[in-house]
N, C-alpha and C. Protein backbone atom coordinates (compact mmCIF):
# COMPACT_ATOMS: atom_id res chain seq x y z
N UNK A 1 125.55 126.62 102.09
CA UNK A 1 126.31 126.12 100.98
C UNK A 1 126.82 127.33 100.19
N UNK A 2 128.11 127.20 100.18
CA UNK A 2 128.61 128.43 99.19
C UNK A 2 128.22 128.49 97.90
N UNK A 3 127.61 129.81 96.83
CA UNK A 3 127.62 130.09 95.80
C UNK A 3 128.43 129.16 94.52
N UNK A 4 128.40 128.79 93.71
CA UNK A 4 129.09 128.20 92.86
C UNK A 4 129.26 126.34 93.25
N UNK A 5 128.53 126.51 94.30
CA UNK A 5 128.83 124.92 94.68
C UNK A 5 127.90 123.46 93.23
N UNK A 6 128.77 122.63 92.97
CA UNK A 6 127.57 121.76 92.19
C UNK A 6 126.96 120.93 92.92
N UNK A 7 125.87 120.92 92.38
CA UNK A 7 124.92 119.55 93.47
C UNK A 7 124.47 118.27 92.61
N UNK A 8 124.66 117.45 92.49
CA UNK A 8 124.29 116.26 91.97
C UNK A 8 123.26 116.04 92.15
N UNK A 9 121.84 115.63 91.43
CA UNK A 9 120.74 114.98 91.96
C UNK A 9 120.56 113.84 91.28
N UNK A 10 120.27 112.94 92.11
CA UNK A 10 120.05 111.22 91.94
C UNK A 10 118.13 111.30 91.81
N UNK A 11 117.51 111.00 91.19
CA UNK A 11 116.49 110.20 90.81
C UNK A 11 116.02 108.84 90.88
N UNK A 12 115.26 108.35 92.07
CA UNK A 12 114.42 106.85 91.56
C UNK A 12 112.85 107.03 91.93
N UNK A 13 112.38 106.53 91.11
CA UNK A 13 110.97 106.29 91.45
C UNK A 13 110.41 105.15 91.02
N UNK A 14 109.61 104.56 92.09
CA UNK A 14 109.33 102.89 91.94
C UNK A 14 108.34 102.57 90.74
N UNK A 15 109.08 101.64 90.04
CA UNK A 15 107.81 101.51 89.23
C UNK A 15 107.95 102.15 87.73
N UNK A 16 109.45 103.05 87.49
CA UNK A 16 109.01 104.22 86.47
C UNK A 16 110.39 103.86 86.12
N UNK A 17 110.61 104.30 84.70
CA UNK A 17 111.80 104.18 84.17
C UNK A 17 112.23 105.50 83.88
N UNK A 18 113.60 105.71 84.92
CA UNK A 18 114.12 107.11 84.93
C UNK A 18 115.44 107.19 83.71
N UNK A 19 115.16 107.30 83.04
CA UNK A 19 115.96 107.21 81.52
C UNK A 19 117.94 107.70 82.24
N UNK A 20 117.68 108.63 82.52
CA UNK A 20 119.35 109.62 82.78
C UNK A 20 118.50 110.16 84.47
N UNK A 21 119.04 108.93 84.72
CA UNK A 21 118.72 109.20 86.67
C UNK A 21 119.65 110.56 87.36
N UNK A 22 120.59 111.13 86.68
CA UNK A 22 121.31 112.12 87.34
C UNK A 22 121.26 113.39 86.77
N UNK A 23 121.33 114.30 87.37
CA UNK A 23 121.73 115.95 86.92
C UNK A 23 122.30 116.33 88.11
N UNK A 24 122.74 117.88 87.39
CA UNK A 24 123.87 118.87 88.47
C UNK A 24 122.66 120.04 88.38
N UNK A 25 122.99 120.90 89.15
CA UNK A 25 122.53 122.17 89.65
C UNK A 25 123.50 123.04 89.93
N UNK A 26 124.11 124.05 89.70
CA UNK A 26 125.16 124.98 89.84
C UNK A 26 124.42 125.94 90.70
N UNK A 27 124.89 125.95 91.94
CA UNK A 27 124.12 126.63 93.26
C UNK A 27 124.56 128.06 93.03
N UNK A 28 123.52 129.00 93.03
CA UNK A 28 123.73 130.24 92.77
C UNK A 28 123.08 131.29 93.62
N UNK A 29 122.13 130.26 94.85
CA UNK A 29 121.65 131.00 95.46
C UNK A 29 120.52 131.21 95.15
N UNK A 30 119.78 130.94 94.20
CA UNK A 30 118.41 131.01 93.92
C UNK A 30 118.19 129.72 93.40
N UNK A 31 116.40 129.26 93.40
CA UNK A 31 115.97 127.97 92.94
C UNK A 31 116.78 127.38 91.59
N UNK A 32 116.96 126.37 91.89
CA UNK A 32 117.87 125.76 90.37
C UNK A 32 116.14 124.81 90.37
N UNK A 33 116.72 123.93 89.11
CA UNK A 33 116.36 122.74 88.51
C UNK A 33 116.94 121.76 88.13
N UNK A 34 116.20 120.93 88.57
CA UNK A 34 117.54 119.24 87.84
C UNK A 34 115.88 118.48 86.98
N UNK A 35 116.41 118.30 85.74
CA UNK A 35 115.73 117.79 84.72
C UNK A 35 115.68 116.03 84.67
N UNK A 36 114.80 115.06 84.71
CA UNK A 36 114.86 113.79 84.47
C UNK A 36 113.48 112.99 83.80
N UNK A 37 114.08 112.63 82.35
CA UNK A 37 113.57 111.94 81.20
C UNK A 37 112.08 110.69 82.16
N UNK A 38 111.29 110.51 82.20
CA UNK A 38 110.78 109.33 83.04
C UNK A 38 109.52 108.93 82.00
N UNK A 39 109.86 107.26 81.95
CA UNK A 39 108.92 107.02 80.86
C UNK A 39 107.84 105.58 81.91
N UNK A 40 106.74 106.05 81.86
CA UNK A 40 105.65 104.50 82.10
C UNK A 40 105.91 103.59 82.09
N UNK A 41 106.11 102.63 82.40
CA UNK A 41 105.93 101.01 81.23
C UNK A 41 104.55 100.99 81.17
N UNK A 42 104.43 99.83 80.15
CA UNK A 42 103.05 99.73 79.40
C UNK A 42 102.31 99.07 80.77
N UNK A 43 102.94 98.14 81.71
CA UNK A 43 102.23 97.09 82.70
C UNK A 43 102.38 98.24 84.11
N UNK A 44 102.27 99.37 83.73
CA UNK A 44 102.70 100.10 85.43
C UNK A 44 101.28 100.28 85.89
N UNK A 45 101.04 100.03 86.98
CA UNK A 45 99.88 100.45 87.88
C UNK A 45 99.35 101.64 88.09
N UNK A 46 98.64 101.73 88.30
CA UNK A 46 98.02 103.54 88.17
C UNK A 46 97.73 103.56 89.55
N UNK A 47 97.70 104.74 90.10
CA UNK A 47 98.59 105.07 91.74
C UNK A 47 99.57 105.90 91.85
N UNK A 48 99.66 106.19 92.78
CA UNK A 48 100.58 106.52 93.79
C UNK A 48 102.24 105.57 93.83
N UNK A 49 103.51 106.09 93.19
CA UNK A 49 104.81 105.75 92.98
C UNK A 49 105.59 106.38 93.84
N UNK A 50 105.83 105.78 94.42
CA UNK A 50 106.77 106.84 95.88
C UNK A 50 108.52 106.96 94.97
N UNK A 51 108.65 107.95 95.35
CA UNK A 51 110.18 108.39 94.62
C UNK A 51 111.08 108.78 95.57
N UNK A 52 112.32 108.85 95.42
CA UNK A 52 113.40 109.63 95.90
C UNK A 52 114.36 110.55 95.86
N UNK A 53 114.69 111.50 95.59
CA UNK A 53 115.90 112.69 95.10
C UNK A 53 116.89 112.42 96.31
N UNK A 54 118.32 112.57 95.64
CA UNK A 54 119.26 112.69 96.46
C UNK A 54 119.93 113.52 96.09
N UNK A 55 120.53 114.63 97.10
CA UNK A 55 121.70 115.49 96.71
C UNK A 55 122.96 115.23 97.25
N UNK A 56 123.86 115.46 96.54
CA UNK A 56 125.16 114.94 96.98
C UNK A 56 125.96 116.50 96.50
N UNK A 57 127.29 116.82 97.14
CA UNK A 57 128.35 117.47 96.86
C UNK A 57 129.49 116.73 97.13
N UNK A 58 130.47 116.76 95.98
CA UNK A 58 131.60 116.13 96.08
C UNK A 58 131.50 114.61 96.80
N UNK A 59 130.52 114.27 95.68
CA UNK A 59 130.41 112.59 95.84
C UNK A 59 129.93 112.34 97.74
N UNK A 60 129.40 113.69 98.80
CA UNK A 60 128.45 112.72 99.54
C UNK A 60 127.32 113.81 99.69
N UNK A 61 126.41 112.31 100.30
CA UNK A 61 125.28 112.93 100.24
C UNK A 61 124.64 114.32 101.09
N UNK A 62 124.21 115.04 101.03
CA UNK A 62 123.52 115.89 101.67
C UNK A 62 122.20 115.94 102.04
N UNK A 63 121.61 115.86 101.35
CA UNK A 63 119.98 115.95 101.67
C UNK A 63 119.42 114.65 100.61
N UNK A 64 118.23 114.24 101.05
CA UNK A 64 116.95 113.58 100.63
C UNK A 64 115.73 114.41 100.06
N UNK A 65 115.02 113.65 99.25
CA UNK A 65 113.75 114.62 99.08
C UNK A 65 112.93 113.08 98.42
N UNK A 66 112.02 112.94 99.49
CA UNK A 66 110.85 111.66 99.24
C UNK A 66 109.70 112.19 98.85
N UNK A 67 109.02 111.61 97.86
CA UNK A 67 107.58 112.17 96.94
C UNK A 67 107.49 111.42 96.72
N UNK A 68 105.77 111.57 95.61
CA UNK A 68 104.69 110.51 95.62
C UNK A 68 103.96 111.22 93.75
N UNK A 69 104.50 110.32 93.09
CA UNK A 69 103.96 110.72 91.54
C UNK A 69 102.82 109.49 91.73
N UNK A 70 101.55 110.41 91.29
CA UNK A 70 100.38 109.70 90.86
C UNK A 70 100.84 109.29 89.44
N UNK A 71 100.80 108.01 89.21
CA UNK A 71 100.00 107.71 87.77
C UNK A 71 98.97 107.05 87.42
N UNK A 72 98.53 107.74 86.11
CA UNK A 72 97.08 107.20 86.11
C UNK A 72 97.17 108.17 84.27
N UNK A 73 96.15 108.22 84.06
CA UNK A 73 95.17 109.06 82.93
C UNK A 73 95.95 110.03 82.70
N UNK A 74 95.88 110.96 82.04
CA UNK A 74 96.36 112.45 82.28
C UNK A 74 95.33 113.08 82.26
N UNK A 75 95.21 114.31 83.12
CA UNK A 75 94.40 115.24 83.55
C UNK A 75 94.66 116.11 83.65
N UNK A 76 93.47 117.21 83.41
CA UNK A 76 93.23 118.79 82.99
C UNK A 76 93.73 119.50 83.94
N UNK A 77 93.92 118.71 85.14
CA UNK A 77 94.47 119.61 86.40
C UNK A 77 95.41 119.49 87.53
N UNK A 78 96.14 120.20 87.63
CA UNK A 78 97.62 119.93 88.54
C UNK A 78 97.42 120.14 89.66
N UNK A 79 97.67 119.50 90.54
CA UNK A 79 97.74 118.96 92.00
C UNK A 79 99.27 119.18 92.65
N UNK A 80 98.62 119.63 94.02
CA UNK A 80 100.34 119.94 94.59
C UNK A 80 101.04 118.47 94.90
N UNK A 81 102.26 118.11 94.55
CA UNK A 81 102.98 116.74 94.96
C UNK A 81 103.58 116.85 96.33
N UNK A 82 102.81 115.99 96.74
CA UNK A 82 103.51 115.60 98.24
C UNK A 82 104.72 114.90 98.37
N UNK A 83 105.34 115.82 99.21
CA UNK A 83 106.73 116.06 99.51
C UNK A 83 107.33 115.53 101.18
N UNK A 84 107.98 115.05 101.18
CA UNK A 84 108.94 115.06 102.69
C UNK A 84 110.54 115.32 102.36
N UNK A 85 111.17 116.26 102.82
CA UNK A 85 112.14 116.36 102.87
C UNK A 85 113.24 116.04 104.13
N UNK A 86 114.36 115.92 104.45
CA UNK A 86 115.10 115.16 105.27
C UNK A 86 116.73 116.09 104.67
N UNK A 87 117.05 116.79 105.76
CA UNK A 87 118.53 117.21 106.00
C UNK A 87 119.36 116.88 106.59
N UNK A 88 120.57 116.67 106.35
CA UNK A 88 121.99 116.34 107.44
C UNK A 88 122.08 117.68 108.08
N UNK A 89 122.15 117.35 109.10
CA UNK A 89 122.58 118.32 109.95
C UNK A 89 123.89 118.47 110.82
N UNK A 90 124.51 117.24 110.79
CA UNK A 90 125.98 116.63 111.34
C UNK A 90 126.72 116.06 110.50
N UNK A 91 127.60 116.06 110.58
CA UNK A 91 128.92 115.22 109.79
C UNK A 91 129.83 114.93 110.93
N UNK A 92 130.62 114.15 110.47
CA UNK A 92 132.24 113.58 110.87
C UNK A 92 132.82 113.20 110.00
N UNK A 93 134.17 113.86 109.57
CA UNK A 93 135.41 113.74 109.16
C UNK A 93 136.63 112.84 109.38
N UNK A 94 136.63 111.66 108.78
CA UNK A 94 137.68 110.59 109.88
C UNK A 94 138.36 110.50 108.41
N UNK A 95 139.43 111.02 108.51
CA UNK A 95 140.65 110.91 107.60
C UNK A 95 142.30 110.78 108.37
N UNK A 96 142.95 110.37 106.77
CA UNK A 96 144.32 110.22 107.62
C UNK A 96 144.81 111.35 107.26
N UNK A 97 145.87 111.85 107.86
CA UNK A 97 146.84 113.22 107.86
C UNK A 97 147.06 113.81 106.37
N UNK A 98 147.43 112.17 105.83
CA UNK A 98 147.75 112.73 104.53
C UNK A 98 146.75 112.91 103.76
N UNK A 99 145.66 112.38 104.07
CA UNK A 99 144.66 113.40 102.96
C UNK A 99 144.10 114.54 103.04
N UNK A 100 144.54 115.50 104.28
CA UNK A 100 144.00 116.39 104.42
C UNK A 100 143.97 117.40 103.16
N UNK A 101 144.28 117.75 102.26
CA UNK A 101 144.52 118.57 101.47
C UNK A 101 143.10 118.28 100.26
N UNK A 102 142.97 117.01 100.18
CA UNK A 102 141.35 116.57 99.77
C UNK A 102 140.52 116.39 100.89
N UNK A 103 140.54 116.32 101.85
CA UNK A 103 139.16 116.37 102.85
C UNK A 103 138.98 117.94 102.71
N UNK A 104 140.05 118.46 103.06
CA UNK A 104 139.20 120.16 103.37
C UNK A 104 138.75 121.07 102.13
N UNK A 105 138.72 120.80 101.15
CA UNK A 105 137.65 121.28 99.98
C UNK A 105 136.07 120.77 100.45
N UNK A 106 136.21 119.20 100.95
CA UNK A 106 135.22 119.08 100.73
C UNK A 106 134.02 119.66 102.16
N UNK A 107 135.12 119.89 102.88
CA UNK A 107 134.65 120.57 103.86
C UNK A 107 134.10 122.15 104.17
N UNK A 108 134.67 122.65 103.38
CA UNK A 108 134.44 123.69 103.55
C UNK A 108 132.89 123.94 103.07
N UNK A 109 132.28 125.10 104.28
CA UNK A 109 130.50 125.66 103.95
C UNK A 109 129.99 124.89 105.27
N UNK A 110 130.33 123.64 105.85
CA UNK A 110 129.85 123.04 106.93
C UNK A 110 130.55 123.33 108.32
N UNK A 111 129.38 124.03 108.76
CA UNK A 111 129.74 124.78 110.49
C UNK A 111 130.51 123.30 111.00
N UNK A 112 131.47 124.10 111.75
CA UNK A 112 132.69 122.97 112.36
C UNK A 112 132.41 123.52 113.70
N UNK A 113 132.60 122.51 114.73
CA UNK A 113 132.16 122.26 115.96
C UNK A 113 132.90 122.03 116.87
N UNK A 114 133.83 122.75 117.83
CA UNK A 114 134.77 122.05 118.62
C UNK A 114 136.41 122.13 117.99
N UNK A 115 136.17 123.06 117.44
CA UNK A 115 137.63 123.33 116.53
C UNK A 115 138.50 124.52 117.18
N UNK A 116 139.43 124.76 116.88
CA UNK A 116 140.33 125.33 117.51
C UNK A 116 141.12 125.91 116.29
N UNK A 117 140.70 127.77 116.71
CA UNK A 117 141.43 129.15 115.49
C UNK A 117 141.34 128.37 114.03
N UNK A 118 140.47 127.35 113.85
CA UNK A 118 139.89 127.27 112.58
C UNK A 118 140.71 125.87 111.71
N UNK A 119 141.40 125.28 112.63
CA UNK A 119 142.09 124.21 112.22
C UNK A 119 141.11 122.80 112.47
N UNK A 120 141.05 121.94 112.18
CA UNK A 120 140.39 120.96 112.38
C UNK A 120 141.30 119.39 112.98
């Protein structure tokens, strides 16, 4: 992903009220952060809440990121959160002629496959 790229992250987690479910990340090449408000309800179960992160560029998605927020009590001690992550590794491009001039922004940074002196 090129430098300067923004990334959208989507937020849900079952069970939890994600106040402002979205943030950006301005890709710079080193770890960013995306910030999200998440409040209890008074009737939530204490457990294990399986969640989801989504990243998107230019409105599609790119990657997943599935986790598991315990709630319960609060406690003196932090625990690593289990994580699964999930990447695209393929795309396809099915546009008409005339939009090419908006498809290929959004293309660009993704290895192209079967192309010819760089035209698509």
């Amino acid at each position: 992903m090129a430098r300067g790229t923004v990334l959208t992250v989507r937020l849900k987690l079952e069970g939890l009220i994600v106040k402002d479910p979205e943030d950006t990340i301005l890709w710079d090449g080193d770890i960013g952060n995306a910030t999200f408000p998440v409040k209890v309800p008074d009737d939530a179960m204490e457990g294990p809440s399986p969640g989801l992160a989504t990243f998107h560029v230019d409105g599609l998605q790119i990657a997943r990121l599935y986790c598991i927020i315990q709630v319960g009590r609060a406690s003196s001690s932090v625990d690593q959160v289990p994580t699964q992550e999930e990447r695209y590794r393929k795309a396809f491009a099915s546009y008409a002629r005339a939009d090419l001039e908006e498809v290929l922004p959004r293309l660009t940074g993704m290895p192209k496959k079967g192309t010819r002196k760089g035209k698509l």
